[in-house]
PDB file of N, CA and C in Angstrom:
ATOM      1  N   UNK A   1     102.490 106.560  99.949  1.00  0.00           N
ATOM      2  CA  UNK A   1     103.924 106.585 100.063  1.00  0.00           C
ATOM      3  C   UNK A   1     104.486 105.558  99.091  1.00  0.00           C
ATOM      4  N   UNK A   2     105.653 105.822  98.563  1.00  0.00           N
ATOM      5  CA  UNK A   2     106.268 105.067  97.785  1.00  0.00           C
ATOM      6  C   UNK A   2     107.556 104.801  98.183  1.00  0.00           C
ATOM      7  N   UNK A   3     107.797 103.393  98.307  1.00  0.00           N
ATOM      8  CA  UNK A   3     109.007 103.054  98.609  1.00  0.00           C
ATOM      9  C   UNK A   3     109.470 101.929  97.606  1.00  0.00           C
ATOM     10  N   UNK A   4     111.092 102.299  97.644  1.00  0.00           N
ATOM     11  CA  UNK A   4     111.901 101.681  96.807  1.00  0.00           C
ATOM     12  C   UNK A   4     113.340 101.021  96.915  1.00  0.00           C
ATOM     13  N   UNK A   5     113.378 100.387  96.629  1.00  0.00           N
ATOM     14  CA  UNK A   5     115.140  99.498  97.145  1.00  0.00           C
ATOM     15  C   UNK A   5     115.779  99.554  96.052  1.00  0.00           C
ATOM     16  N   UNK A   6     116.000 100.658  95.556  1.00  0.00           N
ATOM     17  CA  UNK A   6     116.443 100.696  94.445  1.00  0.00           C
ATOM     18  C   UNK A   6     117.940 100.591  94.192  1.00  0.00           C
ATOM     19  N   UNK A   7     118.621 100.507  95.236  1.00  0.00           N
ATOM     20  CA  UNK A   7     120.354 100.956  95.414  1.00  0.00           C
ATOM     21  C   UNK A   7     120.914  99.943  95.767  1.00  0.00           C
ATOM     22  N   UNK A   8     121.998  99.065  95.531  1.00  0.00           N
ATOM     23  CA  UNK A   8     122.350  98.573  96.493  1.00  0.00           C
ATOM     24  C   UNK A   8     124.243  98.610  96.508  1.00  0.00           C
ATOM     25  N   UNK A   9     124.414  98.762  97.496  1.00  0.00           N
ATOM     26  CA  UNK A   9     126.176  99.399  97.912  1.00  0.00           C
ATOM     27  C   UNK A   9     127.064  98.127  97.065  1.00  0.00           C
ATOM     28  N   UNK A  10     128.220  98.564  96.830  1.00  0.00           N
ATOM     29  CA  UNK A  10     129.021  97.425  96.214  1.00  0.00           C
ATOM     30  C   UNK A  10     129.418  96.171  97.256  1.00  0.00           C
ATOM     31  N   UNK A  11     128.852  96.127  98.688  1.00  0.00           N
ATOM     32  CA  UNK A  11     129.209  94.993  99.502  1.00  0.00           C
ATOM     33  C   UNK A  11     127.638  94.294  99.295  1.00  0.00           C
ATOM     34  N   UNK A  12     126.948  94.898  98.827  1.00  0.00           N
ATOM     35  CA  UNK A  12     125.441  94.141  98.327  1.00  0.00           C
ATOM     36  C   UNK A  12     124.417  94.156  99.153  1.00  0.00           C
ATOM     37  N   UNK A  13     124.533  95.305 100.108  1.00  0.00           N
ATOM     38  CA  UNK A  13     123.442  95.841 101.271  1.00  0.00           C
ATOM     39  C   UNK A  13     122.699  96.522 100.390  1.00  0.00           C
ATOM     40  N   UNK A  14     121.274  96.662 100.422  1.00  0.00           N
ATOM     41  CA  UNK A  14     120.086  97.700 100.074  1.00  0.00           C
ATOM     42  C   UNK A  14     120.286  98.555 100.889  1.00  0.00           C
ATOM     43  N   UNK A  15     119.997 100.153  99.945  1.00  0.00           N
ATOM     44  CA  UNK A  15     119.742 101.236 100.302  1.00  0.00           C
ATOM     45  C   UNK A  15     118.829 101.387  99.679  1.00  0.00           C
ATOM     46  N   UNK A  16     117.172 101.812 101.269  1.00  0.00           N
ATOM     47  CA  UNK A  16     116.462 102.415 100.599  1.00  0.00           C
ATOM     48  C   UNK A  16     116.040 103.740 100.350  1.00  0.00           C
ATOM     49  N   UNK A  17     115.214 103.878  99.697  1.00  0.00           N
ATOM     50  CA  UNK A  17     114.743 105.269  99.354  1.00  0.00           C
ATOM     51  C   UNK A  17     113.095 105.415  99.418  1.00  0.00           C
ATOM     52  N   UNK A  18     112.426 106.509  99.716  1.00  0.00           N
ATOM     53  CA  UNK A  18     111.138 106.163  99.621  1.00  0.00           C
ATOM     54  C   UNK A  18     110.715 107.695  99.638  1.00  0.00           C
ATOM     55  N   UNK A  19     109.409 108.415  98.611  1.00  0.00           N
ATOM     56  CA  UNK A  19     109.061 109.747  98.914  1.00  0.00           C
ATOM     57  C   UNK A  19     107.353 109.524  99.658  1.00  0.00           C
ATOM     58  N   UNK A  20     106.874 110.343 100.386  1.00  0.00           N
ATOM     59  CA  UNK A  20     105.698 110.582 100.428  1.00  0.00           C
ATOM     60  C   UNK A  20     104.569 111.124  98.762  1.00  0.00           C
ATOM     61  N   UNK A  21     103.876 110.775  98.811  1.00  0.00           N
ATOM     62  CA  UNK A  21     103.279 111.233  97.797  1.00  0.00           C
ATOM     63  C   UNK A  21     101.576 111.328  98.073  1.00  0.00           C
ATOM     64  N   UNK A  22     101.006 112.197  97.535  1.00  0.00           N
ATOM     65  CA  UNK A  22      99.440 112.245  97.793  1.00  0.00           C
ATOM     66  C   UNK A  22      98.334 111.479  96.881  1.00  0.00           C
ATOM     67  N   UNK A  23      98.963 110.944  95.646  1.00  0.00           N
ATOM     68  CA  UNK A  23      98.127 110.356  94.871  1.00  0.00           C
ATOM     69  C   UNK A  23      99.078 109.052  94.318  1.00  0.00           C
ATOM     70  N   UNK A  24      98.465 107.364  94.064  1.00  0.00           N
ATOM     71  CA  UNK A  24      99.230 107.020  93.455  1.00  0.00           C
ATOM     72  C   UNK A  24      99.155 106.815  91.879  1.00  0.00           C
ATOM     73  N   UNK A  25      99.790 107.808  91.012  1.00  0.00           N
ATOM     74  CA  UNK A  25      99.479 107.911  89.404  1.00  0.00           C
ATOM     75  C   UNK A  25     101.096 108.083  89.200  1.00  0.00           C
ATOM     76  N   UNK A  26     101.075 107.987  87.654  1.00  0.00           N
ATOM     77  CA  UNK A  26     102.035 108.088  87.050  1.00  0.00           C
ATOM     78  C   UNK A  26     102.964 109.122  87.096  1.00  0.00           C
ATOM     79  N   UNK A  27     102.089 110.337  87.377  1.00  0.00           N
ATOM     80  CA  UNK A  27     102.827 111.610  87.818  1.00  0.00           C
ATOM     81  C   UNK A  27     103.991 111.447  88.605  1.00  0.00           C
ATOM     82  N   UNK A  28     103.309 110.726  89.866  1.00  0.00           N
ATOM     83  CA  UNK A  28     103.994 110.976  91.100  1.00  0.00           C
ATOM     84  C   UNK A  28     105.474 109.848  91.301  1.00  0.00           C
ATOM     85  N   UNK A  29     104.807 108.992  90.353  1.00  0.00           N
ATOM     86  CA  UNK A  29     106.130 107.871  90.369  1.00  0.00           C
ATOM     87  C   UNK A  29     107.351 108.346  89.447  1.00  0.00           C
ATOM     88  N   UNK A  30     106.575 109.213  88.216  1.00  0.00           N
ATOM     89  CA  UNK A  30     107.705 110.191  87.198  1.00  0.00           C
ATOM     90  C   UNK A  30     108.872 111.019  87.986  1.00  0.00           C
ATOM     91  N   UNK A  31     108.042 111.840  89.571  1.00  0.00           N
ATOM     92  CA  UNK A  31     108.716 112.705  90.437  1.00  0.00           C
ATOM     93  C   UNK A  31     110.040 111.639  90.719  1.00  0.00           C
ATOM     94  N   UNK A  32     109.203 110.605  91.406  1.00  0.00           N
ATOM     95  CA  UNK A  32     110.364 109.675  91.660  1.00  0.00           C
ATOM     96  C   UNK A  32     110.939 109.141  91.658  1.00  0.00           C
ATOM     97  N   UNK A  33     111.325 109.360  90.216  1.00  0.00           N
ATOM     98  CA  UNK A  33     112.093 108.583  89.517  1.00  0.00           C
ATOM     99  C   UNK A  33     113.320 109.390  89.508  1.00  0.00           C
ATOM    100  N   UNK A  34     112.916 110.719  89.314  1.00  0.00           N
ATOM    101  CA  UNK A  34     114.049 111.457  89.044  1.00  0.00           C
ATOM    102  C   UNK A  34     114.744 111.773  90.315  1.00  0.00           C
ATOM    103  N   UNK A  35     114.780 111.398  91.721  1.00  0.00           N
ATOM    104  CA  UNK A  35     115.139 111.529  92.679  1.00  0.00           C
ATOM    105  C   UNK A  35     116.485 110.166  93.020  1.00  0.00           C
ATOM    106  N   UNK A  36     116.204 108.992  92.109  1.00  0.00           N
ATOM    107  CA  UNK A  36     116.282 107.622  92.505  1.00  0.00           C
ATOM    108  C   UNK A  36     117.901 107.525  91.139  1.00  0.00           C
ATOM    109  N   UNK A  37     118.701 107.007  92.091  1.00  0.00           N
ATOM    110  CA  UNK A  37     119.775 106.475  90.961  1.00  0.00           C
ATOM    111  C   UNK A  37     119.327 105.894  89.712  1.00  0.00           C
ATOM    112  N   UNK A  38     119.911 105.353  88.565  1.00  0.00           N
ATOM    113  CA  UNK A  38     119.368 104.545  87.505  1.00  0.00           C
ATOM    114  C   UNK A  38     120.268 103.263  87.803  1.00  0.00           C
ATOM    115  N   UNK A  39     118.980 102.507  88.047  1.00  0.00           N
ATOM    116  CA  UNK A  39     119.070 101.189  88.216  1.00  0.00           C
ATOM    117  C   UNK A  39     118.496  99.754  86.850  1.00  0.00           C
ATOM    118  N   UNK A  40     118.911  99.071  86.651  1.00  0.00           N
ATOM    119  CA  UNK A  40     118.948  97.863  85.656  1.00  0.00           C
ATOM    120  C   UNK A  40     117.114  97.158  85.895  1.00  0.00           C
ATOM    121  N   UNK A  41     117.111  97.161  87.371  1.00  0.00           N
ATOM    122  CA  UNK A  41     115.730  96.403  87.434  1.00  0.00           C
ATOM    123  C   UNK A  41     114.910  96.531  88.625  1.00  0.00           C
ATOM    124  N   UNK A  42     113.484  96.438  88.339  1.00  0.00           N
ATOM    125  CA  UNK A  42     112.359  97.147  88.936  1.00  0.00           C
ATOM    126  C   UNK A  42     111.775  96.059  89.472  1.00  0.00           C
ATOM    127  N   UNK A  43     111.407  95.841  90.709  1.00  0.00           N
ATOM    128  CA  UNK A  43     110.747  94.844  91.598  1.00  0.00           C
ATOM    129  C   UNK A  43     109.593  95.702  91.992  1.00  0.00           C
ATOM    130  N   UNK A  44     108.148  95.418  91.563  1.00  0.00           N
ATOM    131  CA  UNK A  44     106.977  95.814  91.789  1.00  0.00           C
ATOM    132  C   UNK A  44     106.121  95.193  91.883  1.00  0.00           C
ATOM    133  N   UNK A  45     105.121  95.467  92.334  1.00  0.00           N
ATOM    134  CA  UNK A  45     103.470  94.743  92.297  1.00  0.00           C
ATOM    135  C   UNK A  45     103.226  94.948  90.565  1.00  0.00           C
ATOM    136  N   UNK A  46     101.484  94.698  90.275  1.00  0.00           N
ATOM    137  CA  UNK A  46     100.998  94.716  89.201  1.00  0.00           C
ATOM    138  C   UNK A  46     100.395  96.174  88.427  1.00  0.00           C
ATOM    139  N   UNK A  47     100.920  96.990  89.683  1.00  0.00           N
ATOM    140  CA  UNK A  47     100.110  98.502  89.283  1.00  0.00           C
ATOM    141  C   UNK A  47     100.296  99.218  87.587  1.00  0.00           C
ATOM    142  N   UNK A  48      99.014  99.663  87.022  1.00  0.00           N
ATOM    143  CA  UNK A  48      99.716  99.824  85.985  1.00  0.00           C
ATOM    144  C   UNK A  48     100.699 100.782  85.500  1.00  0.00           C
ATOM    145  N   UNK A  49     101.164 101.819  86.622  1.00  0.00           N
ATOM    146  CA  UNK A  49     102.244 102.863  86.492  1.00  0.00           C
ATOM    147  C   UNK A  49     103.123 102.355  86.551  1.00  0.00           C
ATOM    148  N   UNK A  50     103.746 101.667  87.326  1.00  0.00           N
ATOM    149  CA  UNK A  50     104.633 100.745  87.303  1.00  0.00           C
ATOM    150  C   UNK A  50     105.150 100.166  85.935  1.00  0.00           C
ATOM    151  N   UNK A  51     104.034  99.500  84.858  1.00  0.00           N
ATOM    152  CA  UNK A  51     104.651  98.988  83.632  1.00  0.00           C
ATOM    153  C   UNK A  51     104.476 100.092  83.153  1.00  0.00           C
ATOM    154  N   UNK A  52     103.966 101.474  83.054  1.00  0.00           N
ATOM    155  CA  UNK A  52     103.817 102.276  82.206  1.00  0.00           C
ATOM    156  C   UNK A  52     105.094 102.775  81.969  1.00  0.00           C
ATOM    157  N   UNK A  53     105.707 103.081  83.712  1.00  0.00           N
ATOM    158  CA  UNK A  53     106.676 103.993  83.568  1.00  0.00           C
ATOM    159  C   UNK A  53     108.181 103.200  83.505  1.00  0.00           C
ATOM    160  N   UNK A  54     107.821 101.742  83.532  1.00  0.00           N
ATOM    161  CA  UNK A  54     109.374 101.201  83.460  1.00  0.00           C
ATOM    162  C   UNK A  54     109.416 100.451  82.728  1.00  0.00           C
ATOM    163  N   UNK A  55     108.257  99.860  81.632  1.00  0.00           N
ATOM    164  CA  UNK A  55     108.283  98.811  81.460  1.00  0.00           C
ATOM    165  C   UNK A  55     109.158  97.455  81.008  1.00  0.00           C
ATOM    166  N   UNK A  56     109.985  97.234  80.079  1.00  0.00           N
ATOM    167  CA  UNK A  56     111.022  96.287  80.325  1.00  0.00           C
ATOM    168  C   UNK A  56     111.820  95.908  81.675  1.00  0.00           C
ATOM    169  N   UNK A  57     112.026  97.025  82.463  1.00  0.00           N
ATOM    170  CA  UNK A  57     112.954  97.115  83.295  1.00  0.00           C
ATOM    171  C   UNK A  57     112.010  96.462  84.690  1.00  0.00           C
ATOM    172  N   UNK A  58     110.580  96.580  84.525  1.00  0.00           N
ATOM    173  CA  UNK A  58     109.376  96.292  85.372  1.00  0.00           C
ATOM    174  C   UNK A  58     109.763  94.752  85.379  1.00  0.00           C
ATOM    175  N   UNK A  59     109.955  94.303  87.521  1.00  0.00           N
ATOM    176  CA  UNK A  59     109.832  92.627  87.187  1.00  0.00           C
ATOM    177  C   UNK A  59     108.771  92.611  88.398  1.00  0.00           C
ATOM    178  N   UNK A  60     107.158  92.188  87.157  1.00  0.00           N
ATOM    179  CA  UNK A  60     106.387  92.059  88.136  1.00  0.00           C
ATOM    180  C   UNK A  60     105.751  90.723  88.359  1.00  0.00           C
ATOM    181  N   UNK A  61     105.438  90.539  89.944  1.00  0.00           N
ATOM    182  CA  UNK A  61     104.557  89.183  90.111  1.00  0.00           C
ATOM    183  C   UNK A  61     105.561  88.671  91.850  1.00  0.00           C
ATOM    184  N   UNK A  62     105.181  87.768  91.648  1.00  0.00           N
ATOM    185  CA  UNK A  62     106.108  86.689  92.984  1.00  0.00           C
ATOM    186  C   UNK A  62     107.110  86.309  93.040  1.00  0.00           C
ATOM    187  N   UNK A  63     107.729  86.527  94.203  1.00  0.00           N
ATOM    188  CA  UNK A  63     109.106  85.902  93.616  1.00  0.00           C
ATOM    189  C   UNK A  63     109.921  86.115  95.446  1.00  0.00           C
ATOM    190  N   UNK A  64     111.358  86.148  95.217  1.00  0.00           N
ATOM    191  CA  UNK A  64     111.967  86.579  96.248  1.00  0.00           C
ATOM    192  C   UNK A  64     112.205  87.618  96.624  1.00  0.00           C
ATOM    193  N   UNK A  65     112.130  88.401  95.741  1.00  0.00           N
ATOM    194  CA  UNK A  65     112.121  90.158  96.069  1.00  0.00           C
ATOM    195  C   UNK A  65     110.413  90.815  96.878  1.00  0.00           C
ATOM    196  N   UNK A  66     109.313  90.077  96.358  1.00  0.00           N
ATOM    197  CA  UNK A  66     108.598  90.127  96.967  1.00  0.00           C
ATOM    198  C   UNK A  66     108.265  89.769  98.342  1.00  0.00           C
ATOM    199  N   UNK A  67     108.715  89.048  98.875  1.00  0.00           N
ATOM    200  CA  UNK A  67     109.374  88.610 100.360  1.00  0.00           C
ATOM    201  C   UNK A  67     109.970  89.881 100.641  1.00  0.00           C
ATOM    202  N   UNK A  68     110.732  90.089 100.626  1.00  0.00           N
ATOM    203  CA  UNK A  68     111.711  91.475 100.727  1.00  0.00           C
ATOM    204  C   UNK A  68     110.753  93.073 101.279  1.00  0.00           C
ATOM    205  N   UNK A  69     110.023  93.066 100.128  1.00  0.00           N
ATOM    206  CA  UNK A  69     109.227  94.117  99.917  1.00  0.00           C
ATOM    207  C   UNK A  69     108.436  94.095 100.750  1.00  0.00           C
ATOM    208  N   UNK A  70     107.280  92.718 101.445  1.00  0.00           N
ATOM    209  CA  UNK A  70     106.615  92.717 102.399  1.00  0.00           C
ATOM    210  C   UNK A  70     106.987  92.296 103.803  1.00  0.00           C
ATOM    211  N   UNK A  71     108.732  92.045 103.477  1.00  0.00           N
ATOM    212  CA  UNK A  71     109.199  92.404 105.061  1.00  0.00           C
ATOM    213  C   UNK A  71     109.401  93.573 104.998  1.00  0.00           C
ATOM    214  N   UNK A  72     110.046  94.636 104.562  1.00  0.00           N
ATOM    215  CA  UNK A  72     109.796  95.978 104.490  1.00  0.00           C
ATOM    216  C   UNK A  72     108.654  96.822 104.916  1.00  0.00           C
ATOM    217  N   UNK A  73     107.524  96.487 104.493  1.00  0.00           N
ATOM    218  CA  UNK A  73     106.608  96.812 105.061  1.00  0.00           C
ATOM    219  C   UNK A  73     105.555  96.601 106.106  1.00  0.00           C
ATOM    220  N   UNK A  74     106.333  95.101 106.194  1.00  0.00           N
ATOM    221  CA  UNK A  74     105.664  94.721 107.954  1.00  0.00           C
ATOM    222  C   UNK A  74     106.216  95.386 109.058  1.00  0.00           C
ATOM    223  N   UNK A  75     108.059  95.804 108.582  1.00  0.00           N
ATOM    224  CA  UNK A  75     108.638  96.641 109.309  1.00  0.00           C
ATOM    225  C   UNK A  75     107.967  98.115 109.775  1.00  0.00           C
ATOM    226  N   UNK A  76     107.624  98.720 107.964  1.00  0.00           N
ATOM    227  CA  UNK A  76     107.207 100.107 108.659  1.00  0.00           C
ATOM    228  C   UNK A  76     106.444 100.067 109.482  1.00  0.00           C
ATOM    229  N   UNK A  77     105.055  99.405 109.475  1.00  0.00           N
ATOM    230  CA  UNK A  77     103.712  98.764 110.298  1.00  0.00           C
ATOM    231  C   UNK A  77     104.026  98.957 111.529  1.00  0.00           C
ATOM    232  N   UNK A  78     105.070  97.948 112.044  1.00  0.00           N
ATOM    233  CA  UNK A  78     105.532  97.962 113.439  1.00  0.00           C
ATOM    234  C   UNK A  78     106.247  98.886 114.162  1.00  0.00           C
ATOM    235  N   UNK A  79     107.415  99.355 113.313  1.00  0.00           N
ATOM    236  CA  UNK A  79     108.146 100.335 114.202  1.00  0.00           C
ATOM    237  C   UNK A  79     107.450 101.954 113.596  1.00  0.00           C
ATOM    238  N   UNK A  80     106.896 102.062 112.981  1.00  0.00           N
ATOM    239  CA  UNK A  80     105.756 103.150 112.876  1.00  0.00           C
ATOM    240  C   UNK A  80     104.481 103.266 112.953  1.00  0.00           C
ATOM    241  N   UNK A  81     104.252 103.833 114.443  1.00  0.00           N
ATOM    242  CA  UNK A  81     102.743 103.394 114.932  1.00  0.00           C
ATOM    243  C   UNK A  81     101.674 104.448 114.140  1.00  0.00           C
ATOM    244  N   UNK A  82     102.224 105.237 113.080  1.00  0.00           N
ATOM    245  CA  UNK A  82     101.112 105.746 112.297  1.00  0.00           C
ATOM    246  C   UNK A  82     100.868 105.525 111.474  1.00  0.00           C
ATOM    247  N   UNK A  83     101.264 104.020 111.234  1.00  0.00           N
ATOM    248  CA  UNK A  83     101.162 103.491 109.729  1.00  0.00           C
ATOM    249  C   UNK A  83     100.385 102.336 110.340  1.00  0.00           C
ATOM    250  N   UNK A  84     100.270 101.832 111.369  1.00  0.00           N
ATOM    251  CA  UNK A  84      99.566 101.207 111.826  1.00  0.00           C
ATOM    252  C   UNK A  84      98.005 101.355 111.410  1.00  0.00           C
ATOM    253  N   UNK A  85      97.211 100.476 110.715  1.00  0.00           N
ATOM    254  CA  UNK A  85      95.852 100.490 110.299  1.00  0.00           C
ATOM    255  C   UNK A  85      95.048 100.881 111.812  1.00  0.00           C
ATOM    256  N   UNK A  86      93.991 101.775 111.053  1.00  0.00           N
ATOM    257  CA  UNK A  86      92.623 101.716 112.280  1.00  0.00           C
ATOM    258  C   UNK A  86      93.516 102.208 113.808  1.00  0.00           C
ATOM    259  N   UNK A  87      94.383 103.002 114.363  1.00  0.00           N
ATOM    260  CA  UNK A  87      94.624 103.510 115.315  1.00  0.00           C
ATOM    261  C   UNK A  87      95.020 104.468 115.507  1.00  0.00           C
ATOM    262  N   UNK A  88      94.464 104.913 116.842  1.00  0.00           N
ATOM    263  CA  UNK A  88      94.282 106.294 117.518  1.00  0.00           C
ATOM    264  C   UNK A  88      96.073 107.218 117.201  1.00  0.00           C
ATOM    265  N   UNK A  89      96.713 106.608 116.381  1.00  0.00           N
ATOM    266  CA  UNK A  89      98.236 107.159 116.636  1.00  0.00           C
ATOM    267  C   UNK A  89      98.374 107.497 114.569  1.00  0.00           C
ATOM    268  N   UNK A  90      97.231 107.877 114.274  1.00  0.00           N
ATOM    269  CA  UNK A  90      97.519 107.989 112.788  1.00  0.00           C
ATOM    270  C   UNK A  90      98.063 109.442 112.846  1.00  0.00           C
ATOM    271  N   UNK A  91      99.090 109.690 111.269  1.00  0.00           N
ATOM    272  CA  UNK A  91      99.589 110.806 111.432  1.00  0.00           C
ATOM    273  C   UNK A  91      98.813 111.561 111.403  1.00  0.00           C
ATOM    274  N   UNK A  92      99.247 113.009 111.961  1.00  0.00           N
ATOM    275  CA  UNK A  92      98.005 113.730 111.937  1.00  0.00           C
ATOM    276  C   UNK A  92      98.270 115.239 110.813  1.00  0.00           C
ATOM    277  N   UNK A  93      99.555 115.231 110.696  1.00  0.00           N
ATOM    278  CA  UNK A  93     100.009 115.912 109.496  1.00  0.00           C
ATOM    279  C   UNK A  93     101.303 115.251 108.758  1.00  0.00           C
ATOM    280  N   UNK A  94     101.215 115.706 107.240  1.00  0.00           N
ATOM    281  CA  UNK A  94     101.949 114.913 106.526  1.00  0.00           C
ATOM    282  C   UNK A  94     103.523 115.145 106.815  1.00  0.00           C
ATOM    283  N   UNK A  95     103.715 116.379 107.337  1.00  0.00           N
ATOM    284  CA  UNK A  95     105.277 116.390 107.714  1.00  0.00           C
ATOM    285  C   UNK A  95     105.683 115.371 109.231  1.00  0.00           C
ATOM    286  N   UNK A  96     104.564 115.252 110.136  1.00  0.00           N
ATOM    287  CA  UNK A  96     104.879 114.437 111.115  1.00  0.00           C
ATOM    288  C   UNK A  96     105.620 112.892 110.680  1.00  0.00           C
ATOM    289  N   UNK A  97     104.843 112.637 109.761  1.00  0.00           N
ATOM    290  CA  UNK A  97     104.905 111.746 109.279  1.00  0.00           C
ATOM    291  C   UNK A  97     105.856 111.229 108.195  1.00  0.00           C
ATOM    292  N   UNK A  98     106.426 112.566 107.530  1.00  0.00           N
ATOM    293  CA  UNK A  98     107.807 112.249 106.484  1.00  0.00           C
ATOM    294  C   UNK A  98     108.691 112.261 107.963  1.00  0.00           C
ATOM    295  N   UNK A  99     108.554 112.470 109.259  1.00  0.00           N
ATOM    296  CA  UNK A  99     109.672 113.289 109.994  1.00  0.00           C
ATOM    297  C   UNK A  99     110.174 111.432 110.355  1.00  0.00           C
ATOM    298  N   UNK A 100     109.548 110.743 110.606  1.00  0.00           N
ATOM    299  CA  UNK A 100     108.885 109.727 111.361  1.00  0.00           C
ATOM    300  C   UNK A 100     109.760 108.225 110.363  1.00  0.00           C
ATOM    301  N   UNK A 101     109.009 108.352 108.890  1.00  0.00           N
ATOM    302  CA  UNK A 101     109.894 107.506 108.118  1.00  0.00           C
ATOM    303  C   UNK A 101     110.930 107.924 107.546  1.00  0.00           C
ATOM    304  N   UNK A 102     111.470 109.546 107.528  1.00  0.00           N
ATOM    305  CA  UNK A 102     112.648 109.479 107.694  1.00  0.00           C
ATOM    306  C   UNK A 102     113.457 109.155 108.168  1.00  0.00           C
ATOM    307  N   UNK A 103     112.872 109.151 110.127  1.00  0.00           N
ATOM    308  CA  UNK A 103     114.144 108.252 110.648  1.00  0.00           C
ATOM    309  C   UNK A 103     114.255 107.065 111.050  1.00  0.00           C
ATOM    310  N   UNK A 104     113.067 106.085 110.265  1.00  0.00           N
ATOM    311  CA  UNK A 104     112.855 104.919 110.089  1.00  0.00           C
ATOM    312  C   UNK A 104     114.110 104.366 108.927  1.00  0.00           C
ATOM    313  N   UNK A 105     114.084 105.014 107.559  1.00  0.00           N
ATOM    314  CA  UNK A 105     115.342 104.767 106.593  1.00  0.00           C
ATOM    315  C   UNK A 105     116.561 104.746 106.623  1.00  0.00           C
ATOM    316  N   UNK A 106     116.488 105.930 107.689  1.00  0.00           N
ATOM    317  CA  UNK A 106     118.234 106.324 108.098  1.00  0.00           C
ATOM    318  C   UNK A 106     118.361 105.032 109.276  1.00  0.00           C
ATOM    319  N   UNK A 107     117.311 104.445 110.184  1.00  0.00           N
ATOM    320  CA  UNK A 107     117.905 103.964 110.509  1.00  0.00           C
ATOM    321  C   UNK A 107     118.359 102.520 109.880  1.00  0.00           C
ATOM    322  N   UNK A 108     117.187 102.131 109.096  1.00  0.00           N
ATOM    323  CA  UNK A 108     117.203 101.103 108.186  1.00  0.00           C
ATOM    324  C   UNK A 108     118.575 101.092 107.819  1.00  0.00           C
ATOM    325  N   UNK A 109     119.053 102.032 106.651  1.00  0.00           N
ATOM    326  CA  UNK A 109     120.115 101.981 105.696  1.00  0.00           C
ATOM    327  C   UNK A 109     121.703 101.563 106.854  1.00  0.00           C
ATOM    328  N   UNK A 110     121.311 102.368 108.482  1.00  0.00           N
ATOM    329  CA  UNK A 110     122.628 102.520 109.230  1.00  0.00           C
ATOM    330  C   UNK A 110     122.540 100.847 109.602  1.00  0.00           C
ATOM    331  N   UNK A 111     121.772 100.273 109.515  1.00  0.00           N
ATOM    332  CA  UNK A 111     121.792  98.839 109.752  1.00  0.00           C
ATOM    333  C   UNK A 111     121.244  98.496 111.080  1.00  0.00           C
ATOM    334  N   UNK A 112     120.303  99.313 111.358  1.00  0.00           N
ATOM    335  CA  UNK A 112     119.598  99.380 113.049  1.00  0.00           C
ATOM    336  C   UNK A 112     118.731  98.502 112.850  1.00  0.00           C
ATOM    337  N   UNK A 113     118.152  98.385 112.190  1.00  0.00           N
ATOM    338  CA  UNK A 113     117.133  97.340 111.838  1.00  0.00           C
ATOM    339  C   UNK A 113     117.277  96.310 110.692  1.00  0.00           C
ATOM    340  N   UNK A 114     117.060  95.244 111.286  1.00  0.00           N
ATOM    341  CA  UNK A 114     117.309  93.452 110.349  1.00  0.00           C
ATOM    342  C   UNK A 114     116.824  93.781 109.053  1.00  0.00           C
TER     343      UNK A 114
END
C-alpha cells in the first residue's frame, strides 16, 4: 500500500490519499501519481522509486515529516486490525481491505482521528 499526504487544504490540515497496490516498483507509484494533485514536495523514505520518479521534488531522510509519516502509520496498525503484523485478523481479500482503509482516510481527513 502506498500512502501519501500529499494535499494540504488552505487552513493547513493534511489530506490524505493512499492506493492499494500489489508490487512496490516504479510502475505502481507512476499509477499514483496520476491520481494525486501536483504538489511542490515529496516526503519519502530512501526507496529508489521514489528518487526515480520525483527526483528534485524527492525530500528524503529524517526530519519532521518523518514523525508525521510514522504516526500515520502507527495509526493504521492500530485502528486497522489487518494491518496488524502476525494476526489471526489479516485481510483475507484485497477489497476487504481497500473497504477498511478507506474508511480509515475518510475518517482521518473528517478529523475523527488526531
Amino acid at each position: 500500500m502506498r500512502v501519501a499526504m500529499a494535499y494540504y487544504t488552505r487552513t493547513g490540515k493534511p489530506f490524505y490519499f493512499y492506493r492499494l497496490c500489489k508490487y512496490r516498483n516504479t510502475d505502481e507509484l507512476f499509477e499514483f501519481e496520476l491520481d494525486l494533485p501536483k504538489v511542490e514536495k515529496i516526503y519519502c523514505d530512501d526507496a529508489f522509486s521514489y528518487d526515480t520518479m520525483y527526483a528534485d521534488k524527492a525530500i528524503q531522510g529524517k526530519g519532521a515529516m518523518t514523525n508525521k509519516i510514522e504516526n500515520l502509520n502507527s495509526q493504521l496498525r492500530d485502528k486497522i486490525s489487518y494491518l496488524a503484523r502476525r494476526s489471526k485478523a489479516h485481510a483475507k481479500s484485497i477489497e476487504w481491505l481497500d473497504y477498511r482503509v478507506a474508511i480509515f482516510f475518510n475518517a482521518k481527513n473528517l478529523g475523527l482521528y488526531g
